[in-house]
PDB file of N, CA and C in Angstrom:
ATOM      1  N   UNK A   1     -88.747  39.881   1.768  1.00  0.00           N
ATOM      2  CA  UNK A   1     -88.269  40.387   3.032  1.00  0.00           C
ATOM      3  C   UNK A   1     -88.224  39.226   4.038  1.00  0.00           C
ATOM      4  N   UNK A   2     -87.209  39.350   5.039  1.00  0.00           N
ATOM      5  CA  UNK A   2     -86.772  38.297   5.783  1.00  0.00           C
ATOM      6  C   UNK A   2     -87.344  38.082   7.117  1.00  0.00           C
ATOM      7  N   UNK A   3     -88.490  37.879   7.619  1.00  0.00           N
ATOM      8  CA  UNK A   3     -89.011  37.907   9.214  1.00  0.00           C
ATOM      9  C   UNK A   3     -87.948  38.132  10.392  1.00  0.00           C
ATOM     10  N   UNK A   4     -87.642  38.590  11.287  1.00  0.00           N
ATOM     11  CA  UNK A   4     -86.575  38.770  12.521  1.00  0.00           C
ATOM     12  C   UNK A   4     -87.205  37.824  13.081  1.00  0.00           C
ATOM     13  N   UNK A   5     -86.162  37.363  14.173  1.00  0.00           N
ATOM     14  CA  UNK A   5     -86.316  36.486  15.398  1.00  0.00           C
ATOM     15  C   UNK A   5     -86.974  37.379  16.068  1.00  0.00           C
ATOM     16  N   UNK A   6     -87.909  36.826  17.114  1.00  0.00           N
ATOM     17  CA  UNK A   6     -88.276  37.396  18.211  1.00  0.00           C
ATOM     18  C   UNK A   6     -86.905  37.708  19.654  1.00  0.00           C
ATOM     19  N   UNK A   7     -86.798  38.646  20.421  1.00  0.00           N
ATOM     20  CA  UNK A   7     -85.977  38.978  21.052  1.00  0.00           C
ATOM     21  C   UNK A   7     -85.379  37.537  22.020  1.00  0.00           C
ATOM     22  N   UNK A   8     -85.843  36.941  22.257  1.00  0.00           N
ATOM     23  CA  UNK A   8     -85.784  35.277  23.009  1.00  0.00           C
ATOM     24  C   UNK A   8     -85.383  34.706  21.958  1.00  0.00           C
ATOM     25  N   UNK A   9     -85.662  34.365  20.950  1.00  0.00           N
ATOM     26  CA  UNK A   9     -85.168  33.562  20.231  1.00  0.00           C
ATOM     27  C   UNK A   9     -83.833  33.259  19.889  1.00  0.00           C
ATOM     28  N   UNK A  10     -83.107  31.708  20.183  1.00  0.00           N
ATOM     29  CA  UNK A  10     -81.427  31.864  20.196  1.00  0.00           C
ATOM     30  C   UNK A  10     -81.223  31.528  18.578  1.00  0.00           C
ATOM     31  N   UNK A  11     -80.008  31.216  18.561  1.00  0.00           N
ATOM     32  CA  UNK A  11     -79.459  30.461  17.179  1.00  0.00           C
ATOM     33  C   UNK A  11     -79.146  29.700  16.982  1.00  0.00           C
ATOM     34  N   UNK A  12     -79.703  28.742  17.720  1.00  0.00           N
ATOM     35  CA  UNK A  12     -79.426  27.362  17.394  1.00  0.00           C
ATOM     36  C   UNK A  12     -77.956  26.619  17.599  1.00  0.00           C
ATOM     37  N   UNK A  13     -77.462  27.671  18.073  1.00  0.00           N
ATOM     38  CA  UNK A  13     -75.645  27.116  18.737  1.00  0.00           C
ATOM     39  C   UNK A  13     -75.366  27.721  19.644  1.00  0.00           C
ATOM     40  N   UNK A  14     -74.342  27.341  20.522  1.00  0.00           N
ATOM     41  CA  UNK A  14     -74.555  28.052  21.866  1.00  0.00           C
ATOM     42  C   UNK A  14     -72.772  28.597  21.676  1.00  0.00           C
ATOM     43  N   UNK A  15     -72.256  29.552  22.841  1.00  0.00           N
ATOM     44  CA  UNK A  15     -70.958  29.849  22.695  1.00  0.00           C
ATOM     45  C   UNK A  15     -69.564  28.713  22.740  1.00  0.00           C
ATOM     46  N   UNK A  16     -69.942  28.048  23.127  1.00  0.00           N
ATOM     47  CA  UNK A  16     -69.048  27.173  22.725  1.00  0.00           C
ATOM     48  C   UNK A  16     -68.642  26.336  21.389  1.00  0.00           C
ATOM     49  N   UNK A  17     -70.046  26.260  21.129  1.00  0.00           N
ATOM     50  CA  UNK A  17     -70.136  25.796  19.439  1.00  0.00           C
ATOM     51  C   UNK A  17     -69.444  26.981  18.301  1.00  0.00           C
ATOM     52  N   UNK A  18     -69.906  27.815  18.711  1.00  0.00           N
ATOM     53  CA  UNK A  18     -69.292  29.322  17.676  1.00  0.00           C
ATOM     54  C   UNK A  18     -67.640  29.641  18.307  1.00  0.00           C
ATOM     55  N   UNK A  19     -67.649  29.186  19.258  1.00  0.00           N
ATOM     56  CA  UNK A  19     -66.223  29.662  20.012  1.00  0.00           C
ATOM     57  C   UNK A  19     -65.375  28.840  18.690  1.00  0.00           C
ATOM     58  N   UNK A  20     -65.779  27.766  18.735  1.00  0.00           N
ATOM     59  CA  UNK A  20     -65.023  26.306  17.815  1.00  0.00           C
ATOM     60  C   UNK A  20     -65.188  26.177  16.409  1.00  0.00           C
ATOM     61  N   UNK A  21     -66.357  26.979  16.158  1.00  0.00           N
ATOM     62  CA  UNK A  21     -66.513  27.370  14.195  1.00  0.00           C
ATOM     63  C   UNK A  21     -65.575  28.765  14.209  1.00  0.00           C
ATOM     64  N   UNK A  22     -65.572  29.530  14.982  1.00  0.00           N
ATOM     65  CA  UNK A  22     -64.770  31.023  14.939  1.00  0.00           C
ATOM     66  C   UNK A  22     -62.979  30.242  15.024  1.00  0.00           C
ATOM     67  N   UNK A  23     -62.558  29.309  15.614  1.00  0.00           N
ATOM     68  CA  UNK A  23     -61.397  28.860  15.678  1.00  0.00           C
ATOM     69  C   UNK A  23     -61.015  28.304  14.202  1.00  0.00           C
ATOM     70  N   UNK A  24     -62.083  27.270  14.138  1.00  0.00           N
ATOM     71  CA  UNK A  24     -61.579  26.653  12.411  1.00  0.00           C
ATOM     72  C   UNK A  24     -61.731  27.764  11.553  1.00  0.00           C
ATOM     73  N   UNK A  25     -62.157  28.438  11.322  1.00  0.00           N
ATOM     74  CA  UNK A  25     -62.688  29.653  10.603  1.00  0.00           C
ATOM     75  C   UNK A  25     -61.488  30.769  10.141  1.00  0.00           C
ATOM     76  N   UNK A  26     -60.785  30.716  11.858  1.00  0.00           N
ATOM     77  CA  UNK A  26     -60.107  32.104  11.565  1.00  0.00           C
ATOM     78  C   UNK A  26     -58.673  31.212  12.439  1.00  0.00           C
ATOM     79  N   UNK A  27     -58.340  30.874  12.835  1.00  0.00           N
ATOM     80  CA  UNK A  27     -57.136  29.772  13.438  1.00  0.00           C
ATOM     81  C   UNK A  27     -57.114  29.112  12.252  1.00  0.00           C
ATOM     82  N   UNK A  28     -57.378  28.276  12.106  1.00  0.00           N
ATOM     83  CA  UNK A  28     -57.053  27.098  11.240  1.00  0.00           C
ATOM     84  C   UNK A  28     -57.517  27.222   9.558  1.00  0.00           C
ATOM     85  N   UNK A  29     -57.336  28.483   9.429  1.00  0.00           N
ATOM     86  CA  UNK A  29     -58.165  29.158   7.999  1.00  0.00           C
ATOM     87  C   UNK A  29     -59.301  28.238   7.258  1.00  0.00           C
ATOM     88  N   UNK A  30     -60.093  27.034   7.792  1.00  0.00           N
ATOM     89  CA  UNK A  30     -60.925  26.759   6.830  1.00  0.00           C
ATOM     90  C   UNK A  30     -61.640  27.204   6.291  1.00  0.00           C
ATOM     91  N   UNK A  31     -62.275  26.822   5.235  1.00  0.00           N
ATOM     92  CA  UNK A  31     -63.314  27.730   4.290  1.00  0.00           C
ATOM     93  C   UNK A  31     -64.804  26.898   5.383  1.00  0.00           C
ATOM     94  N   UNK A  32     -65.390  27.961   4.975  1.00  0.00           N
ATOM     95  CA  UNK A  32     -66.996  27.735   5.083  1.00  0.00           C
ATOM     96  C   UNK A  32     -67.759  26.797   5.229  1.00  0.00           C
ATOM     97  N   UNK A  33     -67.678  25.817   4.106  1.00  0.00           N
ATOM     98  CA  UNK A  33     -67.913  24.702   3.854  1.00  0.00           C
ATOM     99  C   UNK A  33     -66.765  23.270   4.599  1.00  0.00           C
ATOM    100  N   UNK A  34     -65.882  23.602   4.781  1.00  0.00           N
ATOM    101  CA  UNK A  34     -64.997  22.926   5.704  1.00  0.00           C
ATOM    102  C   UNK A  34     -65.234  23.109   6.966  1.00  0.00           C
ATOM    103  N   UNK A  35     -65.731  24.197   7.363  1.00  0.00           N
ATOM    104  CA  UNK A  35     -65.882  24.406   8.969  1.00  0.00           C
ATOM    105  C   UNK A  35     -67.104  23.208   9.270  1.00  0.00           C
ATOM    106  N   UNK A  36     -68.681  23.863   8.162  1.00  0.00           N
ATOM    107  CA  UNK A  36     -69.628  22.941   8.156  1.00  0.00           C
ATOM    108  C   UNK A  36     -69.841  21.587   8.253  1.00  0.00           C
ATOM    109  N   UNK A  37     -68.663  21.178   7.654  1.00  0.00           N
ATOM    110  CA  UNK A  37     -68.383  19.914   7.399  1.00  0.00           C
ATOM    111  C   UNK A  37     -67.549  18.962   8.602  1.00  0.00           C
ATOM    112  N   UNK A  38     -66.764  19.835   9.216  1.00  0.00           N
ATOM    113  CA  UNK A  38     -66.200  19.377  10.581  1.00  0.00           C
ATOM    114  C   UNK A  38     -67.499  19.663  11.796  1.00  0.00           C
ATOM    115  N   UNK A  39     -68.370  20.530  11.620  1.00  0.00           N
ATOM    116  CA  UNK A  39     -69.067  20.713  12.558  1.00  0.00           C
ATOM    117  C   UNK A  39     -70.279  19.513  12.388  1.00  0.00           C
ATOM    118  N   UNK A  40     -70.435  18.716  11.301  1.00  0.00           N
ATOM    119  CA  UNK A  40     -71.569  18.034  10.927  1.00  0.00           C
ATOM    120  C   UNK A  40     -70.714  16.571  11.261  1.00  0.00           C
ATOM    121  N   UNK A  41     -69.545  16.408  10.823  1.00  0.00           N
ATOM    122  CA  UNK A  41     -68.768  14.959  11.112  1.00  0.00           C
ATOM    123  C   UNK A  41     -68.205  15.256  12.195  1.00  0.00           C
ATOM    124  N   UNK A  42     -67.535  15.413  12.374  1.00  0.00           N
ATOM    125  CA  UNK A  42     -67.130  15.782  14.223  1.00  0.00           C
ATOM    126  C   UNK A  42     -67.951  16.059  15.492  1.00  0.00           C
ATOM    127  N   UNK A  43     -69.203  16.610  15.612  1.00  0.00           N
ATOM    128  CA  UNK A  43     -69.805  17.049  16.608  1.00  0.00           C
ATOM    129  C   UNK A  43     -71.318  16.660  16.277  1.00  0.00           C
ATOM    130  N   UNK A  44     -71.181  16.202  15.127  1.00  0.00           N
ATOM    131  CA  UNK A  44     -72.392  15.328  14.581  1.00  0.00           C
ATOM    132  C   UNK A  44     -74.087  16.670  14.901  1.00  0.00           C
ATOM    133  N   UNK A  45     -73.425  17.645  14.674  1.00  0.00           N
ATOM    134  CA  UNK A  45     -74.591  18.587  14.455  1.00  0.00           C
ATOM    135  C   UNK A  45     -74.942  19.498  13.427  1.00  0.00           C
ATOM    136  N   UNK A  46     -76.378  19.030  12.882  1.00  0.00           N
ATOM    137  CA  UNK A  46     -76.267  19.667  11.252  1.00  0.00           C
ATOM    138  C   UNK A  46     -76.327  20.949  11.516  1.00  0.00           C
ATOM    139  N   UNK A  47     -75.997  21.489  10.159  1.00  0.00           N
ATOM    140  CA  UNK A  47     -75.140  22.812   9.816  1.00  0.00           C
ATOM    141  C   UNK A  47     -75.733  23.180   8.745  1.00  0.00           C
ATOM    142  N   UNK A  48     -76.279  24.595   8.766  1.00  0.00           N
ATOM    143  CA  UNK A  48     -75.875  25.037   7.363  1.00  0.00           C
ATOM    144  C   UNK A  48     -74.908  25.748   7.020  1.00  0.00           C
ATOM    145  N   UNK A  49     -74.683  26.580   5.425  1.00  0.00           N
ATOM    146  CA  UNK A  49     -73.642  27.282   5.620  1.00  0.00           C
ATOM    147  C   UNK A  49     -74.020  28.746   6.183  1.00  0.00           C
ATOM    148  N   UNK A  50     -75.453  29.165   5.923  1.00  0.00           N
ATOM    149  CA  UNK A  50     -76.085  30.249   7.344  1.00  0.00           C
ATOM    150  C   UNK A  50     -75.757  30.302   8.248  1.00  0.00           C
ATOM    151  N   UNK A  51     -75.838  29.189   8.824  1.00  0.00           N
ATOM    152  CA  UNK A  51     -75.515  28.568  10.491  1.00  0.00           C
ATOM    153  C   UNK A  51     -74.170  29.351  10.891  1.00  0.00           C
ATOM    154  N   UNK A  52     -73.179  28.665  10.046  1.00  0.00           N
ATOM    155  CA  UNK A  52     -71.976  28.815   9.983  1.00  0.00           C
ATOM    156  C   UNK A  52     -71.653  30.131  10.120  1.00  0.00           C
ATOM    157  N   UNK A  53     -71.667  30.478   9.049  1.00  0.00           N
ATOM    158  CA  UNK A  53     -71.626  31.959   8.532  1.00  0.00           C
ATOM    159  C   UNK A  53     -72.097  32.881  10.113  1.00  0.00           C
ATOM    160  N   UNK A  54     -73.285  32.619   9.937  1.00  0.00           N
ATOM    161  CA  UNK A  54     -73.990  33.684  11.381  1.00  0.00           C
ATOM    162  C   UNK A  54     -73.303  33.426  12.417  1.00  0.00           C
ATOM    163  N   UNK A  55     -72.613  32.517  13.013  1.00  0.00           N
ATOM    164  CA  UNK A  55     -71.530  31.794  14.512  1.00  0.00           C
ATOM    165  C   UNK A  55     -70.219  32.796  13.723  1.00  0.00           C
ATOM    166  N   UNK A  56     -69.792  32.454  12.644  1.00  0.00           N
ATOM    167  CA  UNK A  56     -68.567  33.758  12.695  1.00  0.00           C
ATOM    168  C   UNK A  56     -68.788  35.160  12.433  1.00  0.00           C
ATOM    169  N   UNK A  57     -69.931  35.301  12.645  1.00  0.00           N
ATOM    170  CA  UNK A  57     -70.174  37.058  12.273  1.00  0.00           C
ATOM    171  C   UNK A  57     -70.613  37.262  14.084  1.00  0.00           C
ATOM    172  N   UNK A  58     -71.549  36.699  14.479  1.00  0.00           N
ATOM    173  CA  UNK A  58     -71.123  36.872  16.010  1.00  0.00           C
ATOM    174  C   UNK A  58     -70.308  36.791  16.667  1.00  0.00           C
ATOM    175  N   UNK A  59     -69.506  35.703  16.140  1.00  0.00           N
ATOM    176  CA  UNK A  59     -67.907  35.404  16.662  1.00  0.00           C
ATOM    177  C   UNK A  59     -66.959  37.031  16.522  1.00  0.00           C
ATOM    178  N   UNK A  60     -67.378  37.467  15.164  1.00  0.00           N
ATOM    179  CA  UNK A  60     -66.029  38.668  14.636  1.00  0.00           C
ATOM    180  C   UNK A  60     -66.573  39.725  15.460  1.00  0.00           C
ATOM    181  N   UNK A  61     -68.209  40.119  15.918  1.00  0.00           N
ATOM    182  CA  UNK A  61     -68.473  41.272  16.330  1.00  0.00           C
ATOM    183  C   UNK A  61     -68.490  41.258  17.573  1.00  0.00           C
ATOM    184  N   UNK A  62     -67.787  40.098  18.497  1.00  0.00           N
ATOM    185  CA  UNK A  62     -67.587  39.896  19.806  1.00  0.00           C
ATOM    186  C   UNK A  62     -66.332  40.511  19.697  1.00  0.00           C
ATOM    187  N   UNK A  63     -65.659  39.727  19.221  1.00  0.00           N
ATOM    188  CA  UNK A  63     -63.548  40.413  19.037  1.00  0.00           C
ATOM    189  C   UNK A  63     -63.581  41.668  17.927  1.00  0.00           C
ATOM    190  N   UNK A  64     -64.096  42.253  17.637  1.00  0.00           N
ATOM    191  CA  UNK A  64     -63.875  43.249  17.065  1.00  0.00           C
ATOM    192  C   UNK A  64     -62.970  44.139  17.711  1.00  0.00           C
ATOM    193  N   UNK A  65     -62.710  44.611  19.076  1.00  0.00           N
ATOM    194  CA  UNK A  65     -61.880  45.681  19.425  1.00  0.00           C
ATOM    195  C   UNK A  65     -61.573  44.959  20.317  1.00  0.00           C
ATOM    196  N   UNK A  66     -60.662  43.852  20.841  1.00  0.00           N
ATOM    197  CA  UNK A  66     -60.394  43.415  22.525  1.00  0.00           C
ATOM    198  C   UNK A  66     -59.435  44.090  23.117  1.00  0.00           C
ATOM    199  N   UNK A  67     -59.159  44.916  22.448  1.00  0.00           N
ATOM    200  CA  UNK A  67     -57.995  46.400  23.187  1.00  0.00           C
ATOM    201  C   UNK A  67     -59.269  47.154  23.993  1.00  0.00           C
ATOM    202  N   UNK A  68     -59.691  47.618  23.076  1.00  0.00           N
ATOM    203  CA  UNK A  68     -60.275  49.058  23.895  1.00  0.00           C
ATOM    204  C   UNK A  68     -60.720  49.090  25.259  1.00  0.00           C
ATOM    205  N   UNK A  69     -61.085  48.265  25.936  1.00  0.00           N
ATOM    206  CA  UNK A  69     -61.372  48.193  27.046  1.00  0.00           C
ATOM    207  C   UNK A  69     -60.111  48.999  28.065  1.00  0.00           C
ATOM    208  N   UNK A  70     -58.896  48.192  27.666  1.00  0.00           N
ATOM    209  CA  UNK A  70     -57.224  48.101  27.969  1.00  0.00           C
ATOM    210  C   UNK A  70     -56.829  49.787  27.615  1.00  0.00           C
ATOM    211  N   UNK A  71     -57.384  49.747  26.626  1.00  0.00           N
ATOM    212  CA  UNK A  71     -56.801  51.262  25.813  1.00  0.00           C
ATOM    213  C   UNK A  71     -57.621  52.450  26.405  1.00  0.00           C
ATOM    214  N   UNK A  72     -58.474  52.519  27.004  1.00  0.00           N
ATOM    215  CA  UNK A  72     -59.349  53.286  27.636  1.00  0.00           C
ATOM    216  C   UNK A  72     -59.240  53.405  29.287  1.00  0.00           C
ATOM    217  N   UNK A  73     -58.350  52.325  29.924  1.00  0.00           N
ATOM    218  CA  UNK A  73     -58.390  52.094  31.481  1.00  0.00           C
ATOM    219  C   UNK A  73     -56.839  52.467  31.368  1.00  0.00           C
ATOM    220  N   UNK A  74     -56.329  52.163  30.266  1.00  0.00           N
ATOM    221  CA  UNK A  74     -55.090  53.267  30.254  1.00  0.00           C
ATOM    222  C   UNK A  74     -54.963  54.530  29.864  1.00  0.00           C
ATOM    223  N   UNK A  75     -55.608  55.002  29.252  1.00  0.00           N
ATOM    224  CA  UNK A  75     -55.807  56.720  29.333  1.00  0.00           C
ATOM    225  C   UNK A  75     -56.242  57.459  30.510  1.00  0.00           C
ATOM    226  N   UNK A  76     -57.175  56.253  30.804  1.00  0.00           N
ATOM    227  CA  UNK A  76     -57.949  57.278  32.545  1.00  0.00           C
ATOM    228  C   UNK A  76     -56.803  56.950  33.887  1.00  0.00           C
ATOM    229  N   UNK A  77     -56.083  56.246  33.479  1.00  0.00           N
ATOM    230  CA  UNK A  77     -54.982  55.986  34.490  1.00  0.00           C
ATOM    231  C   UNK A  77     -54.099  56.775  35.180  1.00  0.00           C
ATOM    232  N   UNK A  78     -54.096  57.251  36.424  1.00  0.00           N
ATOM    233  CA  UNK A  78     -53.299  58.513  36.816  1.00  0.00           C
ATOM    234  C   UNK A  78     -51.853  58.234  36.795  1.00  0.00           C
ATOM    235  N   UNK A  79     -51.706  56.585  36.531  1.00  0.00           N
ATOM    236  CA  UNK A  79     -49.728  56.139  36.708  1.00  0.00           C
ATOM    237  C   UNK A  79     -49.892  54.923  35.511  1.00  0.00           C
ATOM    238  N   UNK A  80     -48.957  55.177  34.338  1.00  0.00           N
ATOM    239  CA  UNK A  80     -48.935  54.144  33.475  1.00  0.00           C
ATOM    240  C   UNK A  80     -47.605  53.673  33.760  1.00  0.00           C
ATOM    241  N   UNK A  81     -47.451  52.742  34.099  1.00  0.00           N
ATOM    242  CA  UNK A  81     -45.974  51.423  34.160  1.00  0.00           C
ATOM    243  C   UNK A  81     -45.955  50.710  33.037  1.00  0.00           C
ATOM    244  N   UNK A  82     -44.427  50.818  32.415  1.00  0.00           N
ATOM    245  CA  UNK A  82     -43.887  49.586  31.674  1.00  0.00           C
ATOM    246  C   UNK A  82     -42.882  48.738  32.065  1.00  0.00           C
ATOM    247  N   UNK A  83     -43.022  47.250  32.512  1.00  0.00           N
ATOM    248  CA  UNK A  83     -41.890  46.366  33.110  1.00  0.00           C
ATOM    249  C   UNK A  83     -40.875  46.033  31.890  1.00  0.00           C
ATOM    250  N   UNK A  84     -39.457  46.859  32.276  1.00  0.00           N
ATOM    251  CA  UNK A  84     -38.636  46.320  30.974  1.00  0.00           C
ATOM    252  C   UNK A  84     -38.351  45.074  31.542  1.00  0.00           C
ATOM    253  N   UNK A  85     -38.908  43.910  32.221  1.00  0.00           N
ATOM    254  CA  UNK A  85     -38.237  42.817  32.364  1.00  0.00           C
ATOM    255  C   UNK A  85     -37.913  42.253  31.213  1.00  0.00           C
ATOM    256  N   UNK A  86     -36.513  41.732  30.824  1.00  0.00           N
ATOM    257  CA  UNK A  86     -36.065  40.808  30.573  1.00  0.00           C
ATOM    258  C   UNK A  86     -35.499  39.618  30.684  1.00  0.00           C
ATOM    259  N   UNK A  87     -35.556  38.400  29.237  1.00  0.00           N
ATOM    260  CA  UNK A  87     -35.627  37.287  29.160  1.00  0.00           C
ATOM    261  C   UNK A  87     -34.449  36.993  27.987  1.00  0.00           C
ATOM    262  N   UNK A  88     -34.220  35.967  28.247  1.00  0.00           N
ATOM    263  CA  UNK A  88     -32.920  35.532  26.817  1.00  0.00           C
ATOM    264  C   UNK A  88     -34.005  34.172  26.202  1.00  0.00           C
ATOM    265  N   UNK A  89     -34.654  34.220  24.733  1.00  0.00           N
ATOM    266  CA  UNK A  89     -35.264  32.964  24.061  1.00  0.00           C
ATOM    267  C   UNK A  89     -34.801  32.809  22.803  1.00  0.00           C
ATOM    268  N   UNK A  90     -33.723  31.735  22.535  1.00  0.00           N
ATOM    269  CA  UNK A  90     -32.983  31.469  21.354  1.00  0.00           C
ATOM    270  C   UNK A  90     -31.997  32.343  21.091  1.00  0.00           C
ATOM    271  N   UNK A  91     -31.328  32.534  22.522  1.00  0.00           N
ATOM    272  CA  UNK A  91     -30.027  33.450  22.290  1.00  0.00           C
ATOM    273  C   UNK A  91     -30.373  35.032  21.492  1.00  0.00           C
ATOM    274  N   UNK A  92     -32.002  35.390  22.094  1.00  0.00           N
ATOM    275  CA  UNK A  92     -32.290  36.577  21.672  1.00  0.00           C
ATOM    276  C   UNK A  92     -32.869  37.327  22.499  1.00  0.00           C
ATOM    277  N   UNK A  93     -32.916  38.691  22.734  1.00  0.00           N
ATOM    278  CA  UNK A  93     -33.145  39.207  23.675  1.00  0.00           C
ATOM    279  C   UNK A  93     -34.910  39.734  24.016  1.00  0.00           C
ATOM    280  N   UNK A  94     -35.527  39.380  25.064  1.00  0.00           N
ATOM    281  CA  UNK A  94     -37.201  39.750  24.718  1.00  0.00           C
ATOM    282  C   UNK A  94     -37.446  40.415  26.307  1.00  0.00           C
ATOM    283  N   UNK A  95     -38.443  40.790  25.630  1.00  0.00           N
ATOM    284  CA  UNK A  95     -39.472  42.171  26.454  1.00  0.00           C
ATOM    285  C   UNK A  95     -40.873  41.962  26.997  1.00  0.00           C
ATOM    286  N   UNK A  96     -40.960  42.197  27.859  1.00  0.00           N
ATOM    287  CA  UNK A  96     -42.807  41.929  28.094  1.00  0.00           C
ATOM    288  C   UNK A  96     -42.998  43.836  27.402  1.00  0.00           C
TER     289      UNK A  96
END
């Protein structure tokens, strides 16, 4: 069985570090061991693949829903607007 952190206790990377393993990770599809490996030669801070791993599972359960907030302040909304503005990009026609 695995001991828990105490409630204070961080992880050893801060949001910016996981902001940048969650990018190579899921932007730039590297594997695991590639992220580790840019995070250990590039930023010169050792890594495991735990490390790693745990920065994109906090990373995924941060973005898990970034609608709902949006999707919920639009249901309670007494006036929903859609701007058909249009735009011409590559001689094609677009929409916000």
């Amino acid at each position: 069985m695995l001991a828990r952190l105490s409630a204070g206790a961080g992880s050893g990377s801060g949001p910016r570090l996981d902001t940048h393993i969650a990018m190579l990770a899921g932007d730039f599809r590297l594997s695991r061991d590639q992220v580790r490996q840019t995070v250990v030669e590039v930023f010169g801070i050792p890594a495991s693949m735990g490390s790693i791993d745990n920065a994109i599972m906090r990373m995924s359960a941060v973005r898990a829903d970034p609608w709902a907030e949006l999707r919920q302040a639009i249901q309670k909304a007494e006036v929903v607007h859609a701007d058909e503005t249009t735009w011409r990009l590559a001689g094609a026609q677009q929409w916000l």
